[in-house]
Structure formats: structure tokens, C-alpha cells
Protein backbone atom coordinates (compact mmCIF):
# COMPACT_ATOMS: atom_id res chain seq x y z
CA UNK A 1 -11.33 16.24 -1.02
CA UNK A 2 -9.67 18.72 1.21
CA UNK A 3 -11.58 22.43 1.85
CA UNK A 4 -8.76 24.34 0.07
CA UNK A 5 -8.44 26.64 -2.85
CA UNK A 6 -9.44 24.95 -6.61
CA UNK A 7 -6.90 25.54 -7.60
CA UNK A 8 -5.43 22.72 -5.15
CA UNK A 9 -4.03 20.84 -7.57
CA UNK A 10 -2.40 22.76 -10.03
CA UNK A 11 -0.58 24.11 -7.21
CA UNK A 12 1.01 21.03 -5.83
CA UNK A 13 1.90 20.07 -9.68
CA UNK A 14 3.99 23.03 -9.94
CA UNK A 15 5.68 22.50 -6.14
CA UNK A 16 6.49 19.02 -7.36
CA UNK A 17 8.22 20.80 -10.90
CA UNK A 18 9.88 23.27 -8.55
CA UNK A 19 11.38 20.94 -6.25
CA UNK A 20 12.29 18.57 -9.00
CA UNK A 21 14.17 21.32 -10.66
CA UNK A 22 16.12 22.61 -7.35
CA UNK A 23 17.04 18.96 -7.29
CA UNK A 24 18.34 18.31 -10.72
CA UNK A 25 15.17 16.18 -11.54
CA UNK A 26 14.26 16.13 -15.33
CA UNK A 27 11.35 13.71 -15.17
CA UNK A 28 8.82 12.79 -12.44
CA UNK A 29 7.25 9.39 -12.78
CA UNK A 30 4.49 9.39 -10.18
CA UNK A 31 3.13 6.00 -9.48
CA UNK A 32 -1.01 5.14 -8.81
CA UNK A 33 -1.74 5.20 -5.03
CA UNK A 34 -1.11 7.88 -2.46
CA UNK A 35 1.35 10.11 -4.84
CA UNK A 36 -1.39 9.83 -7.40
CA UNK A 37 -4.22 10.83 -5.54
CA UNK A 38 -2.34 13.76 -3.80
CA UNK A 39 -1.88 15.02 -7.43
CA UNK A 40 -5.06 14.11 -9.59
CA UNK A 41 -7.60 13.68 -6.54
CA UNK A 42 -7.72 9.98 -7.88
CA UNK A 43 -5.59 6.97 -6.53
CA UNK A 44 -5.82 5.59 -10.39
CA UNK A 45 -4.87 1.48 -9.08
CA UNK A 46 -4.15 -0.63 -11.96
CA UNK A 47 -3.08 -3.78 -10.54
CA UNK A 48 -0.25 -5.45 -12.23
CA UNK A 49 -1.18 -2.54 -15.04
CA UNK A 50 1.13 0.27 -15.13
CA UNK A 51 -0.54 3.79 -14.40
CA UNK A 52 2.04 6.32 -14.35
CA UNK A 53 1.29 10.76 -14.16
CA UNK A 54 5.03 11.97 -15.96
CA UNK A 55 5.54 15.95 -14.95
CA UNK A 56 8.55 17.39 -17.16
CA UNK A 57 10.52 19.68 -14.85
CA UNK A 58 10.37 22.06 -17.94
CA UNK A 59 6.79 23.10 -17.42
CA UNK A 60 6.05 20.98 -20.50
CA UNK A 61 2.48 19.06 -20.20
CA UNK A 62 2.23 16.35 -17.84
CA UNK A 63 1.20 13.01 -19.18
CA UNK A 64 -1.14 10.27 -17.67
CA UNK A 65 -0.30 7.02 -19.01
CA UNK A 66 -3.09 4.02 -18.36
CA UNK A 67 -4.23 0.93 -19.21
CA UNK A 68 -6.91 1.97 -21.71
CA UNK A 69 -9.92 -0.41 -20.04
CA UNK A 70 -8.92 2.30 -16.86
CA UNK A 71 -10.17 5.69 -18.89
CA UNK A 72 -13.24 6.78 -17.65
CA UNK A 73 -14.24 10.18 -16.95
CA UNK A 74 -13.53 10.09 -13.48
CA UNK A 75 -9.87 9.34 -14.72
CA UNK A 76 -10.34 12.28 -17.82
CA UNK A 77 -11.79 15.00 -14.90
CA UNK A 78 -8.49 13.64 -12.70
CA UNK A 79 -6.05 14.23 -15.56
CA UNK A 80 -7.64 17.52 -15.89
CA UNK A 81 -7.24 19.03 -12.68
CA UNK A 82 -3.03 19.14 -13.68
CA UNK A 83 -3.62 19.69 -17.09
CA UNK A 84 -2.09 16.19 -18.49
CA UNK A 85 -2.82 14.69 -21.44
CA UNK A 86 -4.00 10.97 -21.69
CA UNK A 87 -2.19 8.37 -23.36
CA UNK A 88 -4.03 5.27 -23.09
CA UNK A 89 -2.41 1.83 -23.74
CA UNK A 90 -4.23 -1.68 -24.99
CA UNK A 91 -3.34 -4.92 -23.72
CA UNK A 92 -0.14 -6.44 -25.21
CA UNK A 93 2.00 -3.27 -25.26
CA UNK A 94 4.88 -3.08 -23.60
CA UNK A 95 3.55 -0.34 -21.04
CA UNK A 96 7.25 0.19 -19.51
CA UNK A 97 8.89 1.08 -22.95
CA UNK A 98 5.63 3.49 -23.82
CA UNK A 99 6.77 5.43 -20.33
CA UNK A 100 10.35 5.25 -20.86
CA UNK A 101 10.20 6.98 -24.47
CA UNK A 102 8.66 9.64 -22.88
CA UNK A 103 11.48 10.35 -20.49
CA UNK A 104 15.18 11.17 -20.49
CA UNK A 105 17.70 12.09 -17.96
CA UNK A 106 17.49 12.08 -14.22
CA UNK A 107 13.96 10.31 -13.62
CA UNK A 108 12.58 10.40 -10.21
CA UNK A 109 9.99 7.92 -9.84
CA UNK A 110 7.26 7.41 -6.67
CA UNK A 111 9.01 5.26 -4.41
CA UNK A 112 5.50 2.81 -4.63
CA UNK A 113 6.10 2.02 -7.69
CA UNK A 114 6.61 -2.27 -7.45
CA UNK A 115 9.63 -3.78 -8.83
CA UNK A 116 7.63 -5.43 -11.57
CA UNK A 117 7.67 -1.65 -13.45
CA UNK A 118 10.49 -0.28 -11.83
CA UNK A 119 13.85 -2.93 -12.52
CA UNK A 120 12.42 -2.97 -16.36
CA UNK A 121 12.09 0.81 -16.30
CA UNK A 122 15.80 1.21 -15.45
CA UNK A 123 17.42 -1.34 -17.69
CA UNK A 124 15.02 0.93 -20.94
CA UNK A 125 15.07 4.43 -20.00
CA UNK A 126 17.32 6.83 -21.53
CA UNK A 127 19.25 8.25 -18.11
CA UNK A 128 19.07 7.57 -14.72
CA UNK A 129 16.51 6.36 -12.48
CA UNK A 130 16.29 7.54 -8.66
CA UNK A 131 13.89 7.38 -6.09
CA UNK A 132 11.90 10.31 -5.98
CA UNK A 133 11.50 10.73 -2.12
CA UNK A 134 13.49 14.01 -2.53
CA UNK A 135 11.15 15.58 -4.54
CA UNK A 136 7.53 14.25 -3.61
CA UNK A 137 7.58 13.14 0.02
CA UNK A 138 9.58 16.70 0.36
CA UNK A 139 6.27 18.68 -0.79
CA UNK A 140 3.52 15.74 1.09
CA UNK A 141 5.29 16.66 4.14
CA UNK A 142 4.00 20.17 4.71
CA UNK A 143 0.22 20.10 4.96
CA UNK A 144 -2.20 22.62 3.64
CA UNK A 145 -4.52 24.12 6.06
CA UNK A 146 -7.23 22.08 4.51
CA UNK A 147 -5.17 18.86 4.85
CA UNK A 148 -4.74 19.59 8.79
CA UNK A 149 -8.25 20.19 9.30
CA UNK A 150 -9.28 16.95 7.76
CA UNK A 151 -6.49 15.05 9.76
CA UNK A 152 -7.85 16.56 12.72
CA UNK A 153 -11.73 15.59 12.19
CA UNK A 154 -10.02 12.05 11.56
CA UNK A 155 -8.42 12.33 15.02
CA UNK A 156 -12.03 13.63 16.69
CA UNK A 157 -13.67 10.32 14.65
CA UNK A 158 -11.10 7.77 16.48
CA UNK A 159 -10.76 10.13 20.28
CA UNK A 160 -14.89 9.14 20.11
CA UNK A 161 -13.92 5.38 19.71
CA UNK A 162 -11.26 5.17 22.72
CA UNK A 163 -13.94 7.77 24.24
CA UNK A 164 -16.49 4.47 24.52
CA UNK A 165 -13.37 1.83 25.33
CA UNK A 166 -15.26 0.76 28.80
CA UNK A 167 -17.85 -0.66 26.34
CA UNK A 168 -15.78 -2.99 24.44
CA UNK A 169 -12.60 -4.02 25.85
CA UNK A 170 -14.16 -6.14 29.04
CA UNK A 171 -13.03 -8.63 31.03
CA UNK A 172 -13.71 -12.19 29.71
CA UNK A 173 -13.41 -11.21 26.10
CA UNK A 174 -10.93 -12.47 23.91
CA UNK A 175 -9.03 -9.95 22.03
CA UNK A 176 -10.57 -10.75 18.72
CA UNK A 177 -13.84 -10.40 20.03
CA UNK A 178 -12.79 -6.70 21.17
CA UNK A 179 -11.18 -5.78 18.00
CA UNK A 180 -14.44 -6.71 16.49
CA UNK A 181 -16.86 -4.37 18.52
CA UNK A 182 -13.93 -1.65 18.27
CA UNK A 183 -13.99 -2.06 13.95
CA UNK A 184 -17.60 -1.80 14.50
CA UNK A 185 -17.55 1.68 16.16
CA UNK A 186 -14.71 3.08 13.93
CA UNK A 187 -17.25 2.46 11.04
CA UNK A 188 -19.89 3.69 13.16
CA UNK A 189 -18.06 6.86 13.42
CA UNK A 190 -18.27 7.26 9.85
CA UNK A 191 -14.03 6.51 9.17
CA UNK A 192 -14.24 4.55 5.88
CA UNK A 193 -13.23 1.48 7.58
CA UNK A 194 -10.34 0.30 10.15
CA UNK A 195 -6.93 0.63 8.67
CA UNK A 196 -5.78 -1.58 11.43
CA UNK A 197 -6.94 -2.68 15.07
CA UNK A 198 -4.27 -3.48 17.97
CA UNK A 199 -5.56 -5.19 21.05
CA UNK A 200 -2.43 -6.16 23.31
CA UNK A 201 -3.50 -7.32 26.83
CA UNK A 202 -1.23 -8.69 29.33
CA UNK A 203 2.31 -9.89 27.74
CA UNK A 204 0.65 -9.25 23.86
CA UNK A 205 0.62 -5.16 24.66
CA UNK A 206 4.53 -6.07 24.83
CA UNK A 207 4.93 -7.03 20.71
CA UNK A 208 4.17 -3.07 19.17
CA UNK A 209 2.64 -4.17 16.07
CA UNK A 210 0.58 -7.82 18.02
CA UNK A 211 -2.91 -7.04 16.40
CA UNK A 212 -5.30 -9.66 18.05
CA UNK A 213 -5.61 -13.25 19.11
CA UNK A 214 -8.15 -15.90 21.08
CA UNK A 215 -6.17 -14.42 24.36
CA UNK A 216 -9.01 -13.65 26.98
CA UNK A 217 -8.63 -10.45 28.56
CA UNK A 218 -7.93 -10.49 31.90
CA UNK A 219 -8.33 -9.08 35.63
CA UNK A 220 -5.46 -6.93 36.23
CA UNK A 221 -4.38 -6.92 32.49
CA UNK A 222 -2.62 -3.97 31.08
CA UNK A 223 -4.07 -3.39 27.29
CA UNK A 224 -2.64 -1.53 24.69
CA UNK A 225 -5.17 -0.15 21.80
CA UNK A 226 -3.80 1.30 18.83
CA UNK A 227 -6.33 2.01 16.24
CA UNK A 228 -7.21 4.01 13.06
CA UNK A 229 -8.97 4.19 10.08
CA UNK A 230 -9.67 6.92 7.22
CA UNK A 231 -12.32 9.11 6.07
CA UNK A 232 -13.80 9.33 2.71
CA UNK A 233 -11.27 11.78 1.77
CA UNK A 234 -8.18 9.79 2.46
CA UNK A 235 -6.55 11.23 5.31
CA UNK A 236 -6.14 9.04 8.15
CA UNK A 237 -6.20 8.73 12.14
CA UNK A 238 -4.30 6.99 14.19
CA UNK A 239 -4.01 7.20 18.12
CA UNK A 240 -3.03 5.07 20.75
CA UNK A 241 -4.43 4.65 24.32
CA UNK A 242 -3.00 2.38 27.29
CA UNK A 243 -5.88 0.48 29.56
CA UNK A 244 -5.68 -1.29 33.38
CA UNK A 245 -8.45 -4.08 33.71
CA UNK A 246 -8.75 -3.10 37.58
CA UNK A 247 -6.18 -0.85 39.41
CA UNK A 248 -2.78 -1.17 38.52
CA UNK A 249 0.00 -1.72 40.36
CA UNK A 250 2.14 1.11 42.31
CA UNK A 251 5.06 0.24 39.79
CA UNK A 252 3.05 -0.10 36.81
CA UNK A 253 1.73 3.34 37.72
CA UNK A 254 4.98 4.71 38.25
CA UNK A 255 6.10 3.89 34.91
CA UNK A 256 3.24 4.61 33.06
CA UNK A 257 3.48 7.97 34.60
CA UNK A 258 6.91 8.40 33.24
CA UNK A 259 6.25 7.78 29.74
CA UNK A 260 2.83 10.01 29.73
CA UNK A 261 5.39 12.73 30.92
CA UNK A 262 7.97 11.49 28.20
CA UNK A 263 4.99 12.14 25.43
CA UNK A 264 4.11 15.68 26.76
CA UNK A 265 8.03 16.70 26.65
CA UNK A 266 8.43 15.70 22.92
CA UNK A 267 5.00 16.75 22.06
CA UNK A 268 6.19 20.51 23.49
CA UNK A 269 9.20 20.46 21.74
CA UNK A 270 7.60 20.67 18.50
CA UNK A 271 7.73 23.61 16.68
CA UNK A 272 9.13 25.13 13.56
CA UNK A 273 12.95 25.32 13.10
CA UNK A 274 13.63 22.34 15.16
CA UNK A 275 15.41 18.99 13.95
CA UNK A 276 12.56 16.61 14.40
CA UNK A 277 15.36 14.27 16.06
CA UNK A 278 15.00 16.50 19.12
CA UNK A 279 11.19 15.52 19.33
CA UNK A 280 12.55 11.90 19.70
CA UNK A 281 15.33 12.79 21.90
CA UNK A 282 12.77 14.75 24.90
CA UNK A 283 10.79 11.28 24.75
CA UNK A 284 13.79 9.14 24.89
CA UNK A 285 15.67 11.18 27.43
CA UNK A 286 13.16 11.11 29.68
CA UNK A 287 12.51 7.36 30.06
CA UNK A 288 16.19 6.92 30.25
CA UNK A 289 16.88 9.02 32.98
CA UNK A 290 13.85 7.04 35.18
CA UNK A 291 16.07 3.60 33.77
CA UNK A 292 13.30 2.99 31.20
CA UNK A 293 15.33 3.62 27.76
CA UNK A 294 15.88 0.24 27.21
CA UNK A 295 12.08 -0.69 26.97
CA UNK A 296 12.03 2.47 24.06
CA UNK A 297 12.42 -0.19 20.91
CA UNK A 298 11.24 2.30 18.55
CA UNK A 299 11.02 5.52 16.80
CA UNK A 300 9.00 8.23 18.47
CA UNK A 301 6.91 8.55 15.58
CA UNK A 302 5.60 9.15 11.85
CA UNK A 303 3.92 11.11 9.23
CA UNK A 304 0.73 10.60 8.63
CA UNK A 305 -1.33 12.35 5.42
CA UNK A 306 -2.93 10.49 2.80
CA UNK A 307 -0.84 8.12 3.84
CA UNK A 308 -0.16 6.10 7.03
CA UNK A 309 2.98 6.02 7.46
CA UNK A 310 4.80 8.52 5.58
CA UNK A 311 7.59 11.12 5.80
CA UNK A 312 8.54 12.67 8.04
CA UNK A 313 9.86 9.80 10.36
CA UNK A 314 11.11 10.86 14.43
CA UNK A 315 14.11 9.38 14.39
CA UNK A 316 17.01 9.66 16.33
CA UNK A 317 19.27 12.11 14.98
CA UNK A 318 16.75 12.93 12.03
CA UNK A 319 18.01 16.10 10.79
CA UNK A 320 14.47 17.10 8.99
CA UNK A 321 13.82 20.66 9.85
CA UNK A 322 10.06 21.50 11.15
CA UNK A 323 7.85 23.47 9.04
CA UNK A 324 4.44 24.64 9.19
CA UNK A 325 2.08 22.29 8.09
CA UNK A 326 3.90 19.31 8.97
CA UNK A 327 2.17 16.45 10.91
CA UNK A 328 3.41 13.35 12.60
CA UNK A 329 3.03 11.15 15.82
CA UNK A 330 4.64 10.97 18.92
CA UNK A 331 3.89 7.98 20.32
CA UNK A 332 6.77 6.51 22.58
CA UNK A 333 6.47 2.93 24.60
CA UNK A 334 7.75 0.90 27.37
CA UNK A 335 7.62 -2.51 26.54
CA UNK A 336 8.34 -5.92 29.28
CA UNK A 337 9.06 -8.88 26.84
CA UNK A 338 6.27 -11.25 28.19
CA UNK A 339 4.86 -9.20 31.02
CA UNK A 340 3.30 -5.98 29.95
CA UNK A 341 3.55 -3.14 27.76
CA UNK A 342 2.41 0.94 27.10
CA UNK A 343 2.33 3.34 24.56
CA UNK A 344 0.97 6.77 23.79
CA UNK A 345 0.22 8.45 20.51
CA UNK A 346 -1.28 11.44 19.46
CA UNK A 347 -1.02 13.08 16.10
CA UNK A 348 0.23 16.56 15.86
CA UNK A 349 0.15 19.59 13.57
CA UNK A 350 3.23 22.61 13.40
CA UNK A 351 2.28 25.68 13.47
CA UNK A 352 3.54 28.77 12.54
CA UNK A 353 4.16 29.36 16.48
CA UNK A 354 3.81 25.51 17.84
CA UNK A 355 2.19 22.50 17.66
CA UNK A 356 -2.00 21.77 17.34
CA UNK A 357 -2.90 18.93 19.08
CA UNK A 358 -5.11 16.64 17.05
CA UNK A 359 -6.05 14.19 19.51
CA UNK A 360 -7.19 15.31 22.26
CA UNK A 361 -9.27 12.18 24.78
CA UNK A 362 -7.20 11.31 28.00
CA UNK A 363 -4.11 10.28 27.82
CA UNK A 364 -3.82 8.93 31.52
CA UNK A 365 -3.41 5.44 32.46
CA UNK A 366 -7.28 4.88 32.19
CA UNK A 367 -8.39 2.01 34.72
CA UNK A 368 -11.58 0.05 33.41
């Protein structure tokens, strides 16, 4: 749980209703997982089980719908922080017809919900079914004070694991074998567990999304880490550091130089009022003009909340407006298809006059 007000939850029900009426939304159908727990506190996972919270735009009382074997009173104190009433469901009833008699109109249902619940639910329901991204990713995009300052004690947690890098990521070690000692320390730091562990060295720091392998680290390897992990309460990390096993070379330096610059521009240019496309435009503009836009294969960035990856994305052209509260990476890359590869990532925070800075280690080229 966050350190805001109590009342916490009641107030993000009613932001959802709002929205969902300024948007012609009759029904919301929020789906267990991250749009759950922002709501209830609770992620509620039922499997192959459908768990479904149904908020009436009307201001009429919500409705938690669960496999009955589910309702404990963890689940009764979650329904009760929104005020829903319960409406547990045995085995061998049709779960999907129970939630679409309770609906009608335009439903806007939690774009997690699987396909399993969701192609049944729109051949049933009485209206029509849309995705429901324009109502709650809209109000998970802005960030509560509390939210921020849990984001940012996330971001402290993982700056202390690149902090200790020079103990793990050595010279004669395979990559798995680093990843290991570095899922070791991101426990250690007391993040729930590691949400995901990148180790590119040498040609592997290339590939954005490589993970690990048996490849030894080498002398004179470039190494990409990209790590995170949440805390108890949900809210994640994730941040990105570039490595040179031994001095680098003049050009590699060069370069690397360039894109550190490229991340400070679009990290400056954040602040409220501006189309978060321009925050991907200072990175990209800047490793174009040095002849690096090419090696950019990628968005400058995403949300990041209770979830990992989640709205609002840096795209080019994005047209999302900056608001207070919002928070996102900026994490652009040069990648070398079988050479070498570089990225930089740091989470960040609008405020009312600018950005907050959530990570905070070095962001140099840091030679081990």
C-alpha cells in the first residue's frame, strides 16, 4: 500500500466513473491483476476463473463477481474499500453470462482480461464491448504523490544493485552466472523478487530484450544490464546501466557519449503540457544528427506503476499530453547487430514544474 489518504480507493473508483461517463462508458468490467489491485488493494487472480469488479457509470454499487472458493476476508475487506457488493459463483455456472446480465450498453472492459472471458462476453452481453484503455489506463497514468514516492524507493532499491555491479559482472563469468549473483542482490535489497534480469555482453548487449546465456564475459566486452524487480507494494523499478570490461575504445566512447547526452535532452524536456512524442524526438534527434538514428530500434520509453509496462508509451509522434504525476522511462539505445550495444534508462516523475529524477547512480559509461 501506497502512504496516501484512506480514502485512496474510493477516490480512484469515482475517477474511473467520471472518466467512464465523459467517455460514453455505461459499464466498467475491471479484470483481476494490475486494474484490480489499483482499485481494491487486491490483485484477486483466479486462474482460468473469472474475477471481474463491474462499476456502473451511474454511481450505482459496484459489484465483485468471484469464484466462490476465492471469498475470503481479505477479498470481503478488498470489496469494501469501493463499496461493492459480492456475488460469489460455484463451479459449473456459466461465470460469463452471470457478468453479462449485470451489464448493458457500452461496456469497457480491462484490456487483461484473456480471450477465454472476453470473445464469450461479447457474443452474450446486451451492447457493446470496447477496450477500456480510455477510461482506466487514462486515470493509472497520473500518479498520486504516494504512488511516486514508492516508485522512487523502488528506483533507490535497484540504483544500490548497479551501485555494487564491480562485484558481480566479472570477467570469466558466464552471463547466467552474473544474472544469478545480480537476482541475489535485488532480493537482498528487499524488492520482492527480480521481475526480469538482462545481461548482454559483447554482440548479446545488441538484442534489447537478450536476457542471459552460457556466453563468458569477456576482456574488452561492452555489457548491457537492465534490471528490476518490485516491492511488497507492487510498484516496480526498472533501470538500465551500460558496462566496459577494461577501457573502451575511442569510438565506443564517442558514441556512448552521444547517447548519455541523447538521454539527458529527452529527460529535460519533460514537463507538463508537452506531447510526450517530443521526449522521444530530443533522444532520437540527437543520435541522428551524430549518424546514430539508425541503431535507435525502439521507443524511448514506458510507463511504469503497478505495472511494468504500462501507459503512457514515448512514442514517436505520441500525442499524450504530460501531467503531473505521470511516470515513465527514457531509456534510448544504440545497438551494432553482432558487435556491441548501449542503453540508458532512468525512470522519471512530472512535476507540477518538471521532472523528479528517480534514479539517480551514474549514468556514465562505467569501465570495470
Amino acid at each position: 500500500m501506497t502512504s496516501d489518504a484512506p480514502d485512496l480507493h474510493p477516490h480512484r473508483l469515482n475517477a474511473i466513473r467520471v472518466r467512464a461517463q465523459q467517455r460514453g462508458i455505461d459499464h466498467v468490467v475491471v479484470y483481476s491483476g494490475e486494474d484490480m489491485a489499483y482499485l481494491t488493494g487486491q490483485r484477486l487472480d483466479s486462474h482460468e476463473r473469472l474475477t471481474a469488479l463491474i462499476i456502473p457509470a451511474d454511481g450505482d454499487t459496484p459489484l465483485l463477481v468471484l469464484p466462490s472458493l476465492e471469498l475470503t476476508e481479505t477479498v470481503r475487506g478488498a470489496a469494501d474499500l469501493v463499496g461493492a457488493t459480492v456475488l460469489p459463483w460455484a463451479d459449473g455456472t456459466d461465470a460469463v453470462a452471470l457478468v453479462a446480465g449485470k451489464v448493458s450498453g457500452r461496456v469497457a472492459v480491462s484490456t487483461a482480461m484473456p480471450a477465454l472471458h472476453l470473445v464469450p462476453l461479447q457474443l452474450v452481453v446486451d451492447g457493446e464491448v470496447v477496450l477500456a484503455s480510455d477510461v482506466i489506463d487514462h486515470v493509472r497514468a497520473v500518479k498520486t504523490p504516494g504512488e511516486v514516492d514508492e516508485l522512487a524507493e523502488a528506483a533507490r532499491r535497484i540504483d544500490a544493485v548497479h551501485a555494487r555491479m564491480d562485484e558481480f559482472l566479472q570477467v570469466g563469468r558466464t552471463e547466467a552466472e552474473v544474472g544469478a549473483l545480480i537476482t541475489a542482490a535485488i532480493e537482498a535489497e528487499g524488492l520482492t523478487h527480480a521481475e526480469f534480469v538482462i545481461v548482454g555482453s559483447g554482440p548479446h548487449g545488441a538484442d534489447p530484450h537478450h536476457g542471459v546465456s552460457d556466453r563468458v564475459v569477456r576482456d574488452g566486452d561492452i555489457v548491457v544490464v537492465d534490471i528490476g524487480g518490485p516491492l511488497a507494494s507492487g510498484y516496480h523499478s526498472d533501470c538500465t546501466r551500460t558496462y566496459s570490461m577494461g577501457e573502451p575504445s575511442d569510438r565506443v566512447a564517442e558514441e556512448y557519449a552521444v547517447l548519455q547526452e541523447a538521454q539527458r535532452l529527452a529527460r529535460e524536456a519533460v514537463r507538463p503540457g508537452v506531447a510526450i512524442g517530443e521526449i522521444d524526438a530530443a533522444a532520437r534527434d540527437q543520435l541522428s544528427a551524430a549518424g546514430l538514428g539508425e541503431r535507435f530500434i525502439h521507443r524511448t520509453g514506458h510507463g511504469i506503476g503497478l505495472g511494468l509496462h504500462e501507459p503512457p508509451f514515448v512514442t514517436a509522434g505520441a500525442e499524450t499530453v504530460l501531467a503531473e504525476g505521470m511516470t515513465f522511462s527514457v531509456e534510448p539505445g544504440i545497438y551494432l547487430d553482432g558487435r556491441w550495444g548501449a542503453r540508458l534508462e532512468d525512470i522519471v516523475a512530472v512535476t507540477a514544474d518538471g521532472r523528479r529524477d528517480l534514479n539517480n547512480g551514474e549514468r556514465g559509461l562505467r569501465v570495470l
